[in-house]
C-alpha atoms as a PDB file:
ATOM      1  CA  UNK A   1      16.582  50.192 -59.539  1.00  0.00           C
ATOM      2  CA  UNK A   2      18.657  49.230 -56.446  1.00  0.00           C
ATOM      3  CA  UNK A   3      20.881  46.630 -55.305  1.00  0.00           C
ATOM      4  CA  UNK A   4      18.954  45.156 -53.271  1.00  0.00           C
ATOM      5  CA  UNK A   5      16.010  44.005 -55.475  1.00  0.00           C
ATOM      6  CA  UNK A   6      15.964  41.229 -58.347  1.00  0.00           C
ATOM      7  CA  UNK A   7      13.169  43.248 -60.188  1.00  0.00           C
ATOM      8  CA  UNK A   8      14.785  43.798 -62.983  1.00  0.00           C
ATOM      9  CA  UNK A   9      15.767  40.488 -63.937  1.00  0.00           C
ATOM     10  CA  UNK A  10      15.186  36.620 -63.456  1.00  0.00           C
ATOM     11  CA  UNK A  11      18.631  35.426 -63.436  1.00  0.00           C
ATOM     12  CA  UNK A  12      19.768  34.364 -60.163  1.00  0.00           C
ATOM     13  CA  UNK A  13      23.677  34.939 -58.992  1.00  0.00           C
ATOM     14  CA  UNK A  14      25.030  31.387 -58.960  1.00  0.00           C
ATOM     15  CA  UNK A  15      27.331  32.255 -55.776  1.00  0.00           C
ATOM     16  CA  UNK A  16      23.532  33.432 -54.025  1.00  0.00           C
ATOM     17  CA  UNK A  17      21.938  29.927 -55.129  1.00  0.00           C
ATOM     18  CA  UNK A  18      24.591  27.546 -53.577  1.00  0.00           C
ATOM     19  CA  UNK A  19      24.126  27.141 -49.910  1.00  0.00           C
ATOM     20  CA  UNK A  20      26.698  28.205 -47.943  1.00  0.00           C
ATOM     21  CA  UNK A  21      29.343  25.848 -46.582  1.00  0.00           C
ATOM     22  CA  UNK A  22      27.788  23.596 -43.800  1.00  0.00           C
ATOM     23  CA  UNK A  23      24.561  25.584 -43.628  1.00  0.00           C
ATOM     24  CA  UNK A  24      20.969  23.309 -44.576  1.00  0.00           C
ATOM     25  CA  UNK A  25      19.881  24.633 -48.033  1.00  0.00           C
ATOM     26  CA  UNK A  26      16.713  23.848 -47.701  1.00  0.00           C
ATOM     27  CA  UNK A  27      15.477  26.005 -45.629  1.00  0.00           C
ATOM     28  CA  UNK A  28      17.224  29.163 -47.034  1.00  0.00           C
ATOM     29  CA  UNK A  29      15.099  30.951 -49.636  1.00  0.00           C
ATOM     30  CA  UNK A  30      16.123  32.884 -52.489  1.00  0.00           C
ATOM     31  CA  UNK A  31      17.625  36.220 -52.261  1.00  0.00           C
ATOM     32  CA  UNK A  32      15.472  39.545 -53.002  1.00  0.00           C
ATOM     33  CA  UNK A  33      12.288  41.084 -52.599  1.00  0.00           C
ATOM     34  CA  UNK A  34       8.874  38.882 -50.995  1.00  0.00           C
ATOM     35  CA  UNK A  35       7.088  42.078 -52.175  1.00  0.00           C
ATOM     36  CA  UNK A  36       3.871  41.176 -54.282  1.00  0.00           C
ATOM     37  CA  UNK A  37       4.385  41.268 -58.222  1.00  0.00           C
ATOM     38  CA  UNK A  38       1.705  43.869 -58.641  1.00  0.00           C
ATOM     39  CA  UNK A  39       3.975  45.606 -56.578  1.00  0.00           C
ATOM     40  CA  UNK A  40       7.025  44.538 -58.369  1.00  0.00           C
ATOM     41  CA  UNK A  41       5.578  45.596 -61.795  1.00  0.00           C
ATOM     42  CA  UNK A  42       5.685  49.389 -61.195  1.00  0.00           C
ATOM     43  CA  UNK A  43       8.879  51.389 -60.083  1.00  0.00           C
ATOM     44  CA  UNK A  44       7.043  53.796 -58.321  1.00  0.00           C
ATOM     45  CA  UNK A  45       5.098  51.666 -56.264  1.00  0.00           C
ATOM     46  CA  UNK A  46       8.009  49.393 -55.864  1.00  0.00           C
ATOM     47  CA  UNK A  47       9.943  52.288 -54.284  1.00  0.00           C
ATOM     48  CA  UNK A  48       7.355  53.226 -52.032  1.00  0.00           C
ATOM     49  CA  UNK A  49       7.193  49.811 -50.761  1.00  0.00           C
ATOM     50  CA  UNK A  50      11.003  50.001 -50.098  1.00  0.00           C
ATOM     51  CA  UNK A  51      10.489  52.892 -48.573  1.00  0.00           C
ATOM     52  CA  UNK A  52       7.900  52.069 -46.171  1.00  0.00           C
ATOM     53  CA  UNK A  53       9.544  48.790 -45.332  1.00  0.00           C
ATOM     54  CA  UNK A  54      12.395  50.508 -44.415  1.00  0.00           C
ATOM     55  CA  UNK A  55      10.939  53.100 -42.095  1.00  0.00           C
ATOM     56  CA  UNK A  56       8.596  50.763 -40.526  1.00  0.00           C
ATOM     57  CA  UNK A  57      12.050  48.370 -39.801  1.00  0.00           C
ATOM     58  CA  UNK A  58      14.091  51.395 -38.971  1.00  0.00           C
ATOM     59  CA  UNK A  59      11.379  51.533 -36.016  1.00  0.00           C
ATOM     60  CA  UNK A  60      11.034  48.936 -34.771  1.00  0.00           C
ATOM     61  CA  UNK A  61      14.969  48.534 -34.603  1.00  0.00           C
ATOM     62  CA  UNK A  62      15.390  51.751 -33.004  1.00  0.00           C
ATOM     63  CA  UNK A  63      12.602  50.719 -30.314  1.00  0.00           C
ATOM     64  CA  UNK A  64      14.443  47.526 -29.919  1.00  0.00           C
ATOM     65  CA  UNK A  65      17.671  49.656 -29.540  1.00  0.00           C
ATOM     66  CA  UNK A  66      15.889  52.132 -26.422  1.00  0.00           C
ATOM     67  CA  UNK A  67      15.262  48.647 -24.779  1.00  0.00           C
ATOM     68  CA  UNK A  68      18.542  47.308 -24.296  1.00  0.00           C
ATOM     69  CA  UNK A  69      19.382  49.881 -21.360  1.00  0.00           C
ATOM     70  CA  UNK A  70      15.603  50.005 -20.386  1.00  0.00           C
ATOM     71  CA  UNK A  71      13.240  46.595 -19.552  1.00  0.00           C
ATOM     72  CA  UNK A  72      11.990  44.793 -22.416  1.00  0.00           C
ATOM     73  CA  UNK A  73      12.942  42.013 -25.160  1.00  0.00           C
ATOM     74  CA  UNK A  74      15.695  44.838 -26.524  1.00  0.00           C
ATOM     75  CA  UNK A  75      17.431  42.010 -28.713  1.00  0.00           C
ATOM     76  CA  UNK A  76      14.355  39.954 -29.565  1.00  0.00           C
ATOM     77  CA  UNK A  77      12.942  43.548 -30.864  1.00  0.00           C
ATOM     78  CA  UNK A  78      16.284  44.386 -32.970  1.00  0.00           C
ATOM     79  CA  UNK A  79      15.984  41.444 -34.424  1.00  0.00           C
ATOM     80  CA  UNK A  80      12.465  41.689 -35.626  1.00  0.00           C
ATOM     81  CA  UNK A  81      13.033  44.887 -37.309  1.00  0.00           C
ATOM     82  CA  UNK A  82      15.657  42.696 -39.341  1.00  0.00           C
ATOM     83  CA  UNK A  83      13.143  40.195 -39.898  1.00  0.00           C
ATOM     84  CA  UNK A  84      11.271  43.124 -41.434  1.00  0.00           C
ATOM     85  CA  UNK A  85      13.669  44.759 -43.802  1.00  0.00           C
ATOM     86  CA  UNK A  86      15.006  41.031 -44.783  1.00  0.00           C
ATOM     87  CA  UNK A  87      11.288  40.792 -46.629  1.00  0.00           C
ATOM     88  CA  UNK A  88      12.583  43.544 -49.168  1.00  0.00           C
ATOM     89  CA  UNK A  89      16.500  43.793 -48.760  1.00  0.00           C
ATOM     90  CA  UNK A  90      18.781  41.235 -49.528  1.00  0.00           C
ATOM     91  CA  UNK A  91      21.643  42.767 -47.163  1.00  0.00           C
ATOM     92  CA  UNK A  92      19.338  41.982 -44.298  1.00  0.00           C
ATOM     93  CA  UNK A  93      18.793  38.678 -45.171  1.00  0.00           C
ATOM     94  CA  UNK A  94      22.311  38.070 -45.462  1.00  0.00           C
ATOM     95  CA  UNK A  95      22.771  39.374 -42.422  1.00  0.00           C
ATOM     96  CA  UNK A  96      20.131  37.267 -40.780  1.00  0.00           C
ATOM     97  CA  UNK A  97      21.760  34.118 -42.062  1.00  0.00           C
ATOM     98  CA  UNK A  98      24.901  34.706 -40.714  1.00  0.00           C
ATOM     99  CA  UNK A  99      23.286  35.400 -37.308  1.00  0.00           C
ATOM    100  CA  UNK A 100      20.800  32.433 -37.418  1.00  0.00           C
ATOM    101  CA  UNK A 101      24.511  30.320 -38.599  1.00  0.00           C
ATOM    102  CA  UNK A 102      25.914  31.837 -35.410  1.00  0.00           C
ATOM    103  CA  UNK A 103      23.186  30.993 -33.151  1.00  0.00           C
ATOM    104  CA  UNK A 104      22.913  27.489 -34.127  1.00  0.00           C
ATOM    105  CA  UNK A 105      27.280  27.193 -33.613  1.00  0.00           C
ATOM    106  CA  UNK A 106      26.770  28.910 -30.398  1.00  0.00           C
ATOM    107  CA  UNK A 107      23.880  26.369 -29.247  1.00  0.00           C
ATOM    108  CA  UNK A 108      26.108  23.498 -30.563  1.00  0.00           C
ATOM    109  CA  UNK A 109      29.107  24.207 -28.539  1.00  0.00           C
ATOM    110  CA  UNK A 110      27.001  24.765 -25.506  1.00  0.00           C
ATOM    111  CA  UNK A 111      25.778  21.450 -25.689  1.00  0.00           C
ATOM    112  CA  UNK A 112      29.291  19.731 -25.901  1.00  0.00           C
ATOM    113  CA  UNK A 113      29.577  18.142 -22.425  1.00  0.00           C
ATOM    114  CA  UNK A 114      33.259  19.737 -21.838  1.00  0.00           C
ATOM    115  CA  UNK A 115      32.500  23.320 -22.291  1.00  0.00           C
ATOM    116  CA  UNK A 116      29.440  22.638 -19.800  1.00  0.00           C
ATOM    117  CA  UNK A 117      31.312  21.093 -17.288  1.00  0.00           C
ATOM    118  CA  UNK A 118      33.900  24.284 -17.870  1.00  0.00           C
ATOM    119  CA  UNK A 119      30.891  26.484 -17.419  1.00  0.00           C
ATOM    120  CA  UNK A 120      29.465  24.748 -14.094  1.00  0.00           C
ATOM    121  CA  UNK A 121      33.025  24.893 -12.669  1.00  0.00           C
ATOM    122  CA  UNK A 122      33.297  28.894 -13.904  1.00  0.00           C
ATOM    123  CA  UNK A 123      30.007  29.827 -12.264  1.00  0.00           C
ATOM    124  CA  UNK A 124      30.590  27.507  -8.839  1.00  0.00           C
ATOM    125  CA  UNK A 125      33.800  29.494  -8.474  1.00  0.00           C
ATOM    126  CA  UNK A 126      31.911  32.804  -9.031  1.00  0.00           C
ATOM    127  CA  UNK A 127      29.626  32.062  -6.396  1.00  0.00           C
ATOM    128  CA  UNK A 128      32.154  30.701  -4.037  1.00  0.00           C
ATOM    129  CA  UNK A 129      33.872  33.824  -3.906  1.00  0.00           C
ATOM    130  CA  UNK A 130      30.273  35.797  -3.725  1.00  0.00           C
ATOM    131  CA  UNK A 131      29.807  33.880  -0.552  1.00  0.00           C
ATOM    132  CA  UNK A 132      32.854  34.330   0.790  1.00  0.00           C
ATOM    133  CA  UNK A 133      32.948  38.350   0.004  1.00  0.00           C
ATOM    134  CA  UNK A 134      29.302  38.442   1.602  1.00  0.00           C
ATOM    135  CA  UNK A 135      30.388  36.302   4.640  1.00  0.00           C
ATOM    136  CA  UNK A 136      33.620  39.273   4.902  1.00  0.00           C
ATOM    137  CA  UNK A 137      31.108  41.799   4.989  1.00  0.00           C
ATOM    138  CA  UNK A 138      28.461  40.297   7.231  1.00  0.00           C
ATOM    139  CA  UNK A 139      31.461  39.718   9.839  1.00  0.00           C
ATOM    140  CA  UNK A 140      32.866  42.854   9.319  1.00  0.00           C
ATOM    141  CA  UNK A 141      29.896  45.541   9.372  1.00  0.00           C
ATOM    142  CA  UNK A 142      26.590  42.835  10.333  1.00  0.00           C
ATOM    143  CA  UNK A 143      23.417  42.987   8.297  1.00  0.00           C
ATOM    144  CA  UNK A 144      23.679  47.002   8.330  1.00  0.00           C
ATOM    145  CA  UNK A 145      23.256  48.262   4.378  1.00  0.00           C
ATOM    146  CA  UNK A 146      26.269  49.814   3.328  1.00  0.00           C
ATOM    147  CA  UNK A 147      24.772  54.249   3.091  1.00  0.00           C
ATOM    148  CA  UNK A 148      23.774  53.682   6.804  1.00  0.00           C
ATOM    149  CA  UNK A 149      27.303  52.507   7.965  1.00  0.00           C
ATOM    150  CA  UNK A 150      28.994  55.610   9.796  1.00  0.00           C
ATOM    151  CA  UNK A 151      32.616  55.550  10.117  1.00  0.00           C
END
């Protein structure tokens, strides 16, 4: 019906059943719909489960989308509306894959005691020349907030 669904047929893509290149296999499940096979068995029900799994994702990713100028877990949201579509749609799981592969390289080069060190340094400098810019202006104008300075 789509590209997205293996309800037509059993045979798996070979390229979508080998694990990806340094990515844990084991944990990775199979491509394609988690939809229930009374579900599966008719089109038309099929569809409307698509359909509703969609919109219900398309929600919650476009409430997740409001937060991320507003207060609230913006990214956290976004990502559970992918969570949600990845249940029927394999370009969402794909996509949540690559990001949970992303994550875990991020994390990993974090840890490595260099680029902390780099980071410590990098944020110690920042607040160096906070101090420094705050010390300026404390000479300069005293504790008086900068709208009720008059010139």
């Amino acid at each position: 019906m789509n590209a997205e669904s293996n309800e037509r047929e059993e045979v798996v893509d070979p390229a979508a059943a080998v694990p990806a290149a340094g990515g844990a296999g084991e944990d990775e499940r199979e491509l394609g719909s988690r939809a229930p096979q009374f579900i599966k068995a008719s089109k038309p029900l099929h569809l409307s489960w698509q359909v509703g799994v969609f919109v219900i994702g398309l929600a919650v990713v476009v409430t997740g989308v409001i937060m991320l100028p507003l207060p609230g877990p913006g990214w956290l949201v976004i990502f559970g509306g992918m969570a949600i579509w990845a249940t029927e749609f394999v370009w969402a799981q794909l996509v949540l894959r690559w990001t949970k592969r992303k994550v875990t390289e991020a994390a990993q080069k974090a840890l490595d005691p260099r680029v902390r060190r780099r980071n410590m340094i990098l944020t110690t400098a920042g607040l160096v020349i906070i101090a420094v810019l705050v010390g300026i202006y404390v000479r300069e104008f005293g504790l008086e907030m900068p709208w009720n300075i008059e010139e």
